[in-house]
PDB file of N, CA and C in Angstrom:
ATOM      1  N   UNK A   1       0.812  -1.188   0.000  1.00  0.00           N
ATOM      2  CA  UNK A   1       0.000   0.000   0.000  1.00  0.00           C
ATOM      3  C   UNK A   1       0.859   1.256   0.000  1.00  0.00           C
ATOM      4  N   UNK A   2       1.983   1.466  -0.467  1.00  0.00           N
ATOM      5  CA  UNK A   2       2.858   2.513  -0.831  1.00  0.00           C
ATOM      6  C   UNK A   2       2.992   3.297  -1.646  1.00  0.00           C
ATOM      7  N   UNK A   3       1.557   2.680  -3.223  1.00  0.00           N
ATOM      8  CA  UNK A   3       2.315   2.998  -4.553  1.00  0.00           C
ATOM      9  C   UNK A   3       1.491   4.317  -4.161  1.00  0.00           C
ATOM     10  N   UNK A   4       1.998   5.491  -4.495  1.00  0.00           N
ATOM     11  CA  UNK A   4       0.577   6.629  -4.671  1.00  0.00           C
ATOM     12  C   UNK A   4       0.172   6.558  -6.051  1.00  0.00           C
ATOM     13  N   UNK A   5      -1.477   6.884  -5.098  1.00  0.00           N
ATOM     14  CA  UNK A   5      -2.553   6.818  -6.955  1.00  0.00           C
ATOM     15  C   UNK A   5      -3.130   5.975  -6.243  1.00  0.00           C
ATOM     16  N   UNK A   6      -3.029   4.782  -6.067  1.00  0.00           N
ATOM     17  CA  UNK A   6      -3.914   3.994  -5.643  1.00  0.00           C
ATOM     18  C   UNK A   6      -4.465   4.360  -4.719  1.00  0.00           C
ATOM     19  N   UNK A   7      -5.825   3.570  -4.170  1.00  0.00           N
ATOM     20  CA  UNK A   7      -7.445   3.717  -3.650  1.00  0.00           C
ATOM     21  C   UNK A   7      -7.502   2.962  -3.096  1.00  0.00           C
ATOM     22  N   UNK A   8      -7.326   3.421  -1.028  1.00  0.00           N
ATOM     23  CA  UNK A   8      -7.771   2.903  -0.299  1.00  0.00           C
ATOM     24  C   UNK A   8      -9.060   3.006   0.500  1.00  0.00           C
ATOM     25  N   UNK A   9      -9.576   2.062   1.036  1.00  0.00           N
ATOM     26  CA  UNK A   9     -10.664   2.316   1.564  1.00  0.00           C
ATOM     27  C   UNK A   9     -10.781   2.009   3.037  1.00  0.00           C
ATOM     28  N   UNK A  10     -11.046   3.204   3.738  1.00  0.00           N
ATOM     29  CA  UNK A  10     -10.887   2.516   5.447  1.00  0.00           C
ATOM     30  C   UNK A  10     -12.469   2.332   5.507  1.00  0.00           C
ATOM     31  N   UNK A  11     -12.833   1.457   6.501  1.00  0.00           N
ATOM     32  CA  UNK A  11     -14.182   0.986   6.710  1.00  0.00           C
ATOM     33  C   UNK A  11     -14.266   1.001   8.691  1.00  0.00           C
ATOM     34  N   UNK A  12     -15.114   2.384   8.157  1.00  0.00           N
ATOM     35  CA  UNK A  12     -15.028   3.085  10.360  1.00  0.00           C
ATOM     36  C   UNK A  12     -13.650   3.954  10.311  1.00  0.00           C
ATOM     37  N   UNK A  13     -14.200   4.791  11.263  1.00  0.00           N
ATOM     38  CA  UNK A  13     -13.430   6.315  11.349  1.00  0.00           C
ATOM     39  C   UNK A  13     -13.938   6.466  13.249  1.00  0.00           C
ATOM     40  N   UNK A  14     -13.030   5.134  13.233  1.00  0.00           N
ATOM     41  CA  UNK A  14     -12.902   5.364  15.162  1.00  0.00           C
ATOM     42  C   UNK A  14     -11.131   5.786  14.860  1.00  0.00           C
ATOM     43  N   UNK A  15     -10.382   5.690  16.622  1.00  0.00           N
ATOM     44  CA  UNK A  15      -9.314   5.683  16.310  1.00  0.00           C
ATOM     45  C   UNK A  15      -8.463   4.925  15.469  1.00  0.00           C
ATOM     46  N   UNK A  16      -8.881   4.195  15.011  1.00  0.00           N
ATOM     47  CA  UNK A  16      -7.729   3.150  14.382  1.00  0.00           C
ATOM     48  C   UNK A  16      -8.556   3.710  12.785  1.00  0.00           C
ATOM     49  N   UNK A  17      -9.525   3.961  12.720  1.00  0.00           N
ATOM     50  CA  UNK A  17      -9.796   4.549  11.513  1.00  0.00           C
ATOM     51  C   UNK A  17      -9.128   6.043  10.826  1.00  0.00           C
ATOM     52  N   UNK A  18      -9.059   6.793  11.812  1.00  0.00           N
ATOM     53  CA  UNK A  18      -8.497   7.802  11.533  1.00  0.00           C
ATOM     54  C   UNK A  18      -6.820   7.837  11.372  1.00  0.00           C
ATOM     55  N   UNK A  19      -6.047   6.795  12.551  1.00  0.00           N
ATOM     56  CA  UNK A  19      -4.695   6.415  11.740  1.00  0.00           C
ATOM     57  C   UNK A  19      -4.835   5.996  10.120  1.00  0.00           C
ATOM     58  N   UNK A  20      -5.719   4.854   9.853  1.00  0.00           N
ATOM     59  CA  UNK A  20      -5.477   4.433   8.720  1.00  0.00           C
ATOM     60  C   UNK A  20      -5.913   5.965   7.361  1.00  0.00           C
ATOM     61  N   UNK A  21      -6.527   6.235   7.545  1.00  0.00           N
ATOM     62  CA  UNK A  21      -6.654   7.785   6.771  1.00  0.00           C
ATOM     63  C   UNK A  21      -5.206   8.520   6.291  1.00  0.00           C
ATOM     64  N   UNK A  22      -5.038   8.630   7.708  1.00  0.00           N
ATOM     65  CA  UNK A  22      -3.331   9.598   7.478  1.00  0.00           C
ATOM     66  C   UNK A  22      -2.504   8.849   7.386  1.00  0.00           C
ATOM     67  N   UNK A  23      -2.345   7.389   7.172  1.00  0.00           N
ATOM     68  CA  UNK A  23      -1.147   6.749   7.211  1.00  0.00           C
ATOM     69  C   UNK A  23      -1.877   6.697   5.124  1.00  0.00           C
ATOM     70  N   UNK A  24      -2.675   6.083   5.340  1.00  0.00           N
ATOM     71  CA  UNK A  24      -2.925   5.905   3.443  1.00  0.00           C
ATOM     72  C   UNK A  24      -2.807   7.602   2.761  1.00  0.00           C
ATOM     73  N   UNK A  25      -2.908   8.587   3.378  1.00  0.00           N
ATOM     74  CA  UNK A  25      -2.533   9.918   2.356  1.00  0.00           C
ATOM     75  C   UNK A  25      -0.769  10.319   2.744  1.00  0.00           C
ATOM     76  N   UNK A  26      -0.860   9.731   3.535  1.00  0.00           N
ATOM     77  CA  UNK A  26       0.693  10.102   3.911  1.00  0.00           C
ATOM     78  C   UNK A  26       1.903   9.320   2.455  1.00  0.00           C
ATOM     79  N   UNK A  27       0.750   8.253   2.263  1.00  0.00           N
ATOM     80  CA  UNK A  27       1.606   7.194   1.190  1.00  0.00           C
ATOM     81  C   UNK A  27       1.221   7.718  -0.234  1.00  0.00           C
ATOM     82  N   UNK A  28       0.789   9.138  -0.362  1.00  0.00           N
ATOM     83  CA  UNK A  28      -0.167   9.592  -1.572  1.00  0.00           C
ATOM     84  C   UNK A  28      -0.729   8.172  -1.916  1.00  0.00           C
ATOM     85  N   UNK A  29      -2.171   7.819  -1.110  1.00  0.00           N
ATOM     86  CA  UNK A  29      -3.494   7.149  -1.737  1.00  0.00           C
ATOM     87  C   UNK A  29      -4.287   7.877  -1.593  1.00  0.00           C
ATOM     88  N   UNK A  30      -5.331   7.378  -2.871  1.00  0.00           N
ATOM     89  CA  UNK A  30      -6.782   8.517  -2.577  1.00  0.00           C
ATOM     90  C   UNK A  30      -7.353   7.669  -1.413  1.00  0.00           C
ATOM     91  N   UNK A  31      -7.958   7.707  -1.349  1.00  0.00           N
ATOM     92  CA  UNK A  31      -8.822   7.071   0.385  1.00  0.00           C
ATOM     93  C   UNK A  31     -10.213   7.822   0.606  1.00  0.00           C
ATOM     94  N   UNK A  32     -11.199   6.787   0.484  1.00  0.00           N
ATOM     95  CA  UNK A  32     -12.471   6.614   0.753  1.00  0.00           C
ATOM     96  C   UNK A  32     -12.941   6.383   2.034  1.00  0.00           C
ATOM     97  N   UNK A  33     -13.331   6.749   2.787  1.00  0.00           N
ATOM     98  CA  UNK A  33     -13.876   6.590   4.302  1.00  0.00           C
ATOM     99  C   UNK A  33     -14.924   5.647   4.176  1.00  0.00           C
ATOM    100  N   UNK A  34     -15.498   4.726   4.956  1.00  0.00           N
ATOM    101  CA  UNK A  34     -16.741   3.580   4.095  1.00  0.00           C
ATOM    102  C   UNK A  34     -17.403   3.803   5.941  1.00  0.00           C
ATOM    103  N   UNK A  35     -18.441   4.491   5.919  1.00  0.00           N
ATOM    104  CA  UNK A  35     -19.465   4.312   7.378  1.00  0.00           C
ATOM    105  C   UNK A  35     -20.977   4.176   6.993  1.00  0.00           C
ATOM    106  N   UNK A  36     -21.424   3.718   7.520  1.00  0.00           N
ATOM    107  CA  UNK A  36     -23.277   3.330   7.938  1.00  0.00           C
ATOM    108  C   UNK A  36     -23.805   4.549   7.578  1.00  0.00           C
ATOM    109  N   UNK A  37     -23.465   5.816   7.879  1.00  0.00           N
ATOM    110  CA  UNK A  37     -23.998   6.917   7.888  1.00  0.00           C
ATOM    111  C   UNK A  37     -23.433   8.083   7.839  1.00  0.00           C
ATOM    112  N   UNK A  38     -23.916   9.385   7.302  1.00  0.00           N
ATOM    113  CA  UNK A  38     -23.257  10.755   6.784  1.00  0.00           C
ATOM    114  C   UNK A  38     -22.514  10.846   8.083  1.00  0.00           C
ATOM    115  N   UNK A  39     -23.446  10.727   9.262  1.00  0.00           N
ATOM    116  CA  UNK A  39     -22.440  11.590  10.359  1.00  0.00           C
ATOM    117  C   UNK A  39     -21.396  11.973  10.428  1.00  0.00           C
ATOM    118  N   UNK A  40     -20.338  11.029   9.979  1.00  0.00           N
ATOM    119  CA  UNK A  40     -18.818  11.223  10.262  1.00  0.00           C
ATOM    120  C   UNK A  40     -18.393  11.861   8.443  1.00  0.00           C
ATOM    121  N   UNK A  41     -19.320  12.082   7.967  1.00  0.00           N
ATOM    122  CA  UNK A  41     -18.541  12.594   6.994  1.00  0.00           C
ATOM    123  C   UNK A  41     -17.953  14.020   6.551  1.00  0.00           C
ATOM    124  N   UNK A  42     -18.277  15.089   7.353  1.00  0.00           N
ATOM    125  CA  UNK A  42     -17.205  16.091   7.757  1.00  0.00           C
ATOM    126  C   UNK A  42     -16.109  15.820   8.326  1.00  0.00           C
ATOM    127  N   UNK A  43     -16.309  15.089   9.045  1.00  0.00           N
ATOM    128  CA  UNK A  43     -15.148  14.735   9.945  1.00  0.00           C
ATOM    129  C   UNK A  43     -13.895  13.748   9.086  1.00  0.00           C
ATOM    130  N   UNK A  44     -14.466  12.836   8.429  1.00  0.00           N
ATOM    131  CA  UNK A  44     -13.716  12.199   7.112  1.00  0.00           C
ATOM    132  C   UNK A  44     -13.237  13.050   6.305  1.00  0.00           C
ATOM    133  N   UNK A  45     -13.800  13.899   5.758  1.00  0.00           N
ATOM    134  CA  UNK A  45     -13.261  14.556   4.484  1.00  0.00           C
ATOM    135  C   UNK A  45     -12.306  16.189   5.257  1.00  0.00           C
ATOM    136  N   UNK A  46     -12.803  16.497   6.191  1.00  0.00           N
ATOM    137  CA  UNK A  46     -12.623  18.259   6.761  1.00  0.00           C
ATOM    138  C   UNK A  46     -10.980  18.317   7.513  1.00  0.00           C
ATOM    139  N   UNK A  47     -11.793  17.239   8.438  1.00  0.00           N
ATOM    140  CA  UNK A  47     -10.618  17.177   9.968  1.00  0.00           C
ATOM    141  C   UNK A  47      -9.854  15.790   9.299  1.00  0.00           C
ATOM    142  N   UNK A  48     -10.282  14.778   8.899  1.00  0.00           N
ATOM    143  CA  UNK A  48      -8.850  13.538   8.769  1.00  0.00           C
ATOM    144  C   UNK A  48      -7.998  13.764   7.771  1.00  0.00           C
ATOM    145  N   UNK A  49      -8.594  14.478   6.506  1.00  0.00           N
ATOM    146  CA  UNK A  49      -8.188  14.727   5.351  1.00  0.00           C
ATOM    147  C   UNK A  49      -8.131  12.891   3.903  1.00  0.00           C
ATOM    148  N   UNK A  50      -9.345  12.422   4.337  1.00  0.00           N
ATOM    149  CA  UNK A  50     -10.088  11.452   3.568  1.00  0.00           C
ATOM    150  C   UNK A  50     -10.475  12.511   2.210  1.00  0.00           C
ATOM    151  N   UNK A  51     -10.283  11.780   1.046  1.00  0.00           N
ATOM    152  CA  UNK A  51     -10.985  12.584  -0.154  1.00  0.00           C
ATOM    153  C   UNK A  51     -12.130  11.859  -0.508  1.00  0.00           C
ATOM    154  N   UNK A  52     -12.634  11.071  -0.247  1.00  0.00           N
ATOM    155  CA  UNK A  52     -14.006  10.415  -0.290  1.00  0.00           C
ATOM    156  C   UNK A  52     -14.920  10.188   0.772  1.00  0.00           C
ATOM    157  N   UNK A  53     -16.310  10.317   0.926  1.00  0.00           N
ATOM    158  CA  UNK A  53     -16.956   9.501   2.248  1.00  0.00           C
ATOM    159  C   UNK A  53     -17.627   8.663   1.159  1.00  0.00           C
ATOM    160  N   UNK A  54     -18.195   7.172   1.583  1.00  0.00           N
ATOM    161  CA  UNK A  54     -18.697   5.883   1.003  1.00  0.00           C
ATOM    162  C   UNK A  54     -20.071   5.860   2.336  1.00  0.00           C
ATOM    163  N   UNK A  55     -21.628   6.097   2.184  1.00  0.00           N
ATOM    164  CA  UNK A  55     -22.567   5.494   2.910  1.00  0.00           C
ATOM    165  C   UNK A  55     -22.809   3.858   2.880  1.00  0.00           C
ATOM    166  N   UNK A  56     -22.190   3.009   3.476  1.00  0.00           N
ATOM    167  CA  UNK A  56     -22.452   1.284   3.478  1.00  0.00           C
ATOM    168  C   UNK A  56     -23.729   1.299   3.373  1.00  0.00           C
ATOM    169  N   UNK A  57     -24.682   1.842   3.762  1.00  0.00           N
ATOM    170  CA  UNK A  57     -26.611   1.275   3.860  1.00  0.00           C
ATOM    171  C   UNK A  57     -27.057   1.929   2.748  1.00  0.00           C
ATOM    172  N   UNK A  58     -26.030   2.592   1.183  1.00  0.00           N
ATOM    173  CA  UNK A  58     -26.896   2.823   0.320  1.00  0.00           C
ATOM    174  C   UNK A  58     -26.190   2.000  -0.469  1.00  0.00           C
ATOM    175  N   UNK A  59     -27.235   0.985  -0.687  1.00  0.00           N
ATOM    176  CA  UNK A  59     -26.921  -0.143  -1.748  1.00  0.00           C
ATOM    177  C   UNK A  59     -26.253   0.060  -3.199  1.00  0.00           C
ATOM    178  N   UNK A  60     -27.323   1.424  -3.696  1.00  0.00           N
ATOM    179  CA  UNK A  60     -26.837   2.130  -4.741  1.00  0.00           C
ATOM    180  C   UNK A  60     -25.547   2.448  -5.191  1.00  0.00           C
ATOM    181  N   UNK A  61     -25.130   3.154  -3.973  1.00  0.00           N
ATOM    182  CA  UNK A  61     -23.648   3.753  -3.700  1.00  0.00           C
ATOM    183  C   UNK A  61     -22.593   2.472  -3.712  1.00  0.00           C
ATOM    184  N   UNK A  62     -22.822   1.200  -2.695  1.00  0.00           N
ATOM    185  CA  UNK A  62     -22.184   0.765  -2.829  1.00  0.00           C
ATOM    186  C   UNK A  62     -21.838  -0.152  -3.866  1.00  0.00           C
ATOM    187  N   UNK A  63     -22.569  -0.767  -4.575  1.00  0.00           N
ATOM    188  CA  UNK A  63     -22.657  -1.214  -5.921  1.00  0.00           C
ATOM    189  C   UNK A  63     -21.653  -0.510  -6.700  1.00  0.00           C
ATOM    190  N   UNK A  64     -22.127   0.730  -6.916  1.00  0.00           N
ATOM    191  CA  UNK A  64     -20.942   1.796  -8.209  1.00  0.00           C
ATOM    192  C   UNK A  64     -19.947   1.998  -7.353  1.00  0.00           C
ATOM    193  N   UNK A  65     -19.282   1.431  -6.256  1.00  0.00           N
ATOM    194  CA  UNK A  65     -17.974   1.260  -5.453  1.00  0.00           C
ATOM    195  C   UNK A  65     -17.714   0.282  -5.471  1.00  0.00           C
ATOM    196  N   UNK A  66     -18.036  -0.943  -6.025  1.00  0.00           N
ATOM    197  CA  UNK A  66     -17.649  -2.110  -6.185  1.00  0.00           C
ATOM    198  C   UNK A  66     -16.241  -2.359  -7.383  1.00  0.00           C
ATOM    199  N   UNK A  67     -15.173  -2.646  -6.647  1.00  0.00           N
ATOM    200  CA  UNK A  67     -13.559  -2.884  -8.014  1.00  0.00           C
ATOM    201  C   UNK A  67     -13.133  -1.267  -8.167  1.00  0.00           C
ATOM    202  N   UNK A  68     -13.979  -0.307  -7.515  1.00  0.00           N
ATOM    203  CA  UNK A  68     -12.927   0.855  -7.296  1.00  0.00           C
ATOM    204  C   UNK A  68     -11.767   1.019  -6.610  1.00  0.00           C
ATOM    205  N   UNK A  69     -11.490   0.106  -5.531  1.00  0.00           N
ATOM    206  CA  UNK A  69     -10.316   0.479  -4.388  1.00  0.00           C
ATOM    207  C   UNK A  69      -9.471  -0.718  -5.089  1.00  0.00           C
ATOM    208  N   UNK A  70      -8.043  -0.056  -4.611  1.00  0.00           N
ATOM    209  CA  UNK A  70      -7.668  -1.374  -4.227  1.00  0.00           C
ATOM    210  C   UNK A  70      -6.594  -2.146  -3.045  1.00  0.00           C
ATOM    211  N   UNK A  71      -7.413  -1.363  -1.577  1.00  0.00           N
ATOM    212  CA  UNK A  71      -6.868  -1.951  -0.557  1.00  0.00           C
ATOM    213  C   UNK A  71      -7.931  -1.545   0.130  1.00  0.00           C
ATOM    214  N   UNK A  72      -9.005  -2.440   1.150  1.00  0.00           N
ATOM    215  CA  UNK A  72      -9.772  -1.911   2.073  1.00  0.00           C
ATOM    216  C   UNK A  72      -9.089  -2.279   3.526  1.00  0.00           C
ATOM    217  N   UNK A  73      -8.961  -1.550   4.369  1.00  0.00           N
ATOM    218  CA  UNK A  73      -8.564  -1.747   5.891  1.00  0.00           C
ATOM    219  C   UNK A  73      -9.877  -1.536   6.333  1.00  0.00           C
ATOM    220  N   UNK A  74     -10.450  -2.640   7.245  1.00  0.00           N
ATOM    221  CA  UNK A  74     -11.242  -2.999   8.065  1.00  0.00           C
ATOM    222  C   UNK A  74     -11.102  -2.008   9.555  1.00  0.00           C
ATOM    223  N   UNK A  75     -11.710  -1.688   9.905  1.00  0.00           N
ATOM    224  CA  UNK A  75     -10.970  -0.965  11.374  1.00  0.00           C
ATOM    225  C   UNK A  75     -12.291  -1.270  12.398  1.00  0.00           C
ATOM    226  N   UNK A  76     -13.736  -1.514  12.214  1.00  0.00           N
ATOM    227  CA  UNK A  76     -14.917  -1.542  12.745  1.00  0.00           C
ATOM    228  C   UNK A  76     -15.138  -3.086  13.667  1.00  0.00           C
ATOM    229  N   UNK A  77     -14.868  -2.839  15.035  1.00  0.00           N
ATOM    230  CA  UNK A  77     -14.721  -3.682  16.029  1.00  0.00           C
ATOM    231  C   UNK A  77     -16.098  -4.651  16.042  1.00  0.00           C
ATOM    232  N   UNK A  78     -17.009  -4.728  15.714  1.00  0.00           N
ATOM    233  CA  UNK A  78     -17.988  -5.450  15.817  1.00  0.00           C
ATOM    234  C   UNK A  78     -18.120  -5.820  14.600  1.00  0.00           C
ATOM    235  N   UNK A  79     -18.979  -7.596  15.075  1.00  0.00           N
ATOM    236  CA  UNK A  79     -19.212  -8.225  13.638  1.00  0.00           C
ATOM    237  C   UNK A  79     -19.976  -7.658  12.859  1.00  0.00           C
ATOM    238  N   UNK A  80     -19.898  -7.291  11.609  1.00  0.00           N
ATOM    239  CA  UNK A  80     -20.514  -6.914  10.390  1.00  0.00           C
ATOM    240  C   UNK A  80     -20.438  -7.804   8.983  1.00  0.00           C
ATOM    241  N   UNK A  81     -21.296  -7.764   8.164  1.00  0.00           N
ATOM    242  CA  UNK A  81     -21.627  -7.941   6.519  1.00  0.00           C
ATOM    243  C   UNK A  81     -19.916  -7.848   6.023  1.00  0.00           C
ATOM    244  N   UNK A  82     -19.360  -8.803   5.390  1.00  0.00           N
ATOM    245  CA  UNK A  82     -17.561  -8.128   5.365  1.00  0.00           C
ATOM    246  C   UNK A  82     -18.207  -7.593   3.370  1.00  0.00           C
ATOM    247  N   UNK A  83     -19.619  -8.486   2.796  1.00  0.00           N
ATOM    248  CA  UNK A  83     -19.993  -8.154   1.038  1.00  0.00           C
ATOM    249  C   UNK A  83     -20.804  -6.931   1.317  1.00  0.00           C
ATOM    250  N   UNK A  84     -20.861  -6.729   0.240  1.00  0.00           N
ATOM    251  CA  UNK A  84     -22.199  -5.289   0.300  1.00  0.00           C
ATOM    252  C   UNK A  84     -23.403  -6.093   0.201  1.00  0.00           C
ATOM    253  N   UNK A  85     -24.408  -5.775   0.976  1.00  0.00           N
ATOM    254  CA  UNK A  85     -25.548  -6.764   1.086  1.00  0.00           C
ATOM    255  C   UNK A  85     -26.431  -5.597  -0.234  1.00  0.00           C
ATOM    256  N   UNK A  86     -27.044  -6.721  -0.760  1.00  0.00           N
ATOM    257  CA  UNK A  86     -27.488  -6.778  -2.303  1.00  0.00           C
ATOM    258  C   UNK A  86     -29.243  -6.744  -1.971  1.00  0.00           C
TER     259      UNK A  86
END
């Protein structure tokens, strides 16, 4: 995950989410934030410096994000869906 250009995707923007943010732009990657909901998406794009937010519960969205990235870091402590539920 070093090359820059490439498209990472962190999934949760707790602490370990927000390392993975600045450690993937630090490596020039674009980087997508992937959460349940807008909430954190000022906070993704403003304060972490993420160039994407990704809503997981819009099917829509996640579909046309499907083979865009190509590294997702997991960071979201509870069990979840790891596919986009269809």
């Amino acid at each position: 995950m070093t090359e820059p250009g490439k498209h990472l995707g962190v999934a949760g923007l707790g602490g370990l989410g927000h390392v993975a943010v600045k450690l993937g732009k630090a490596f020039g990657l674009k980087v997508t934030v992937i959460s349940t909901s807008h909430k954190k998406e000022s906070e993704a794009i403003n304060k972490v410096g993420a160039d994407y937010f990704l809503v997981s519960s819009n099917p829509e969205k996640m579909k046309d994000a499907l083979g865009t990235m190509d590294y997702i870091i997991d960071t979201i402590a509870t069990v979840h869906p790891l596919a986009p539920v269809a």
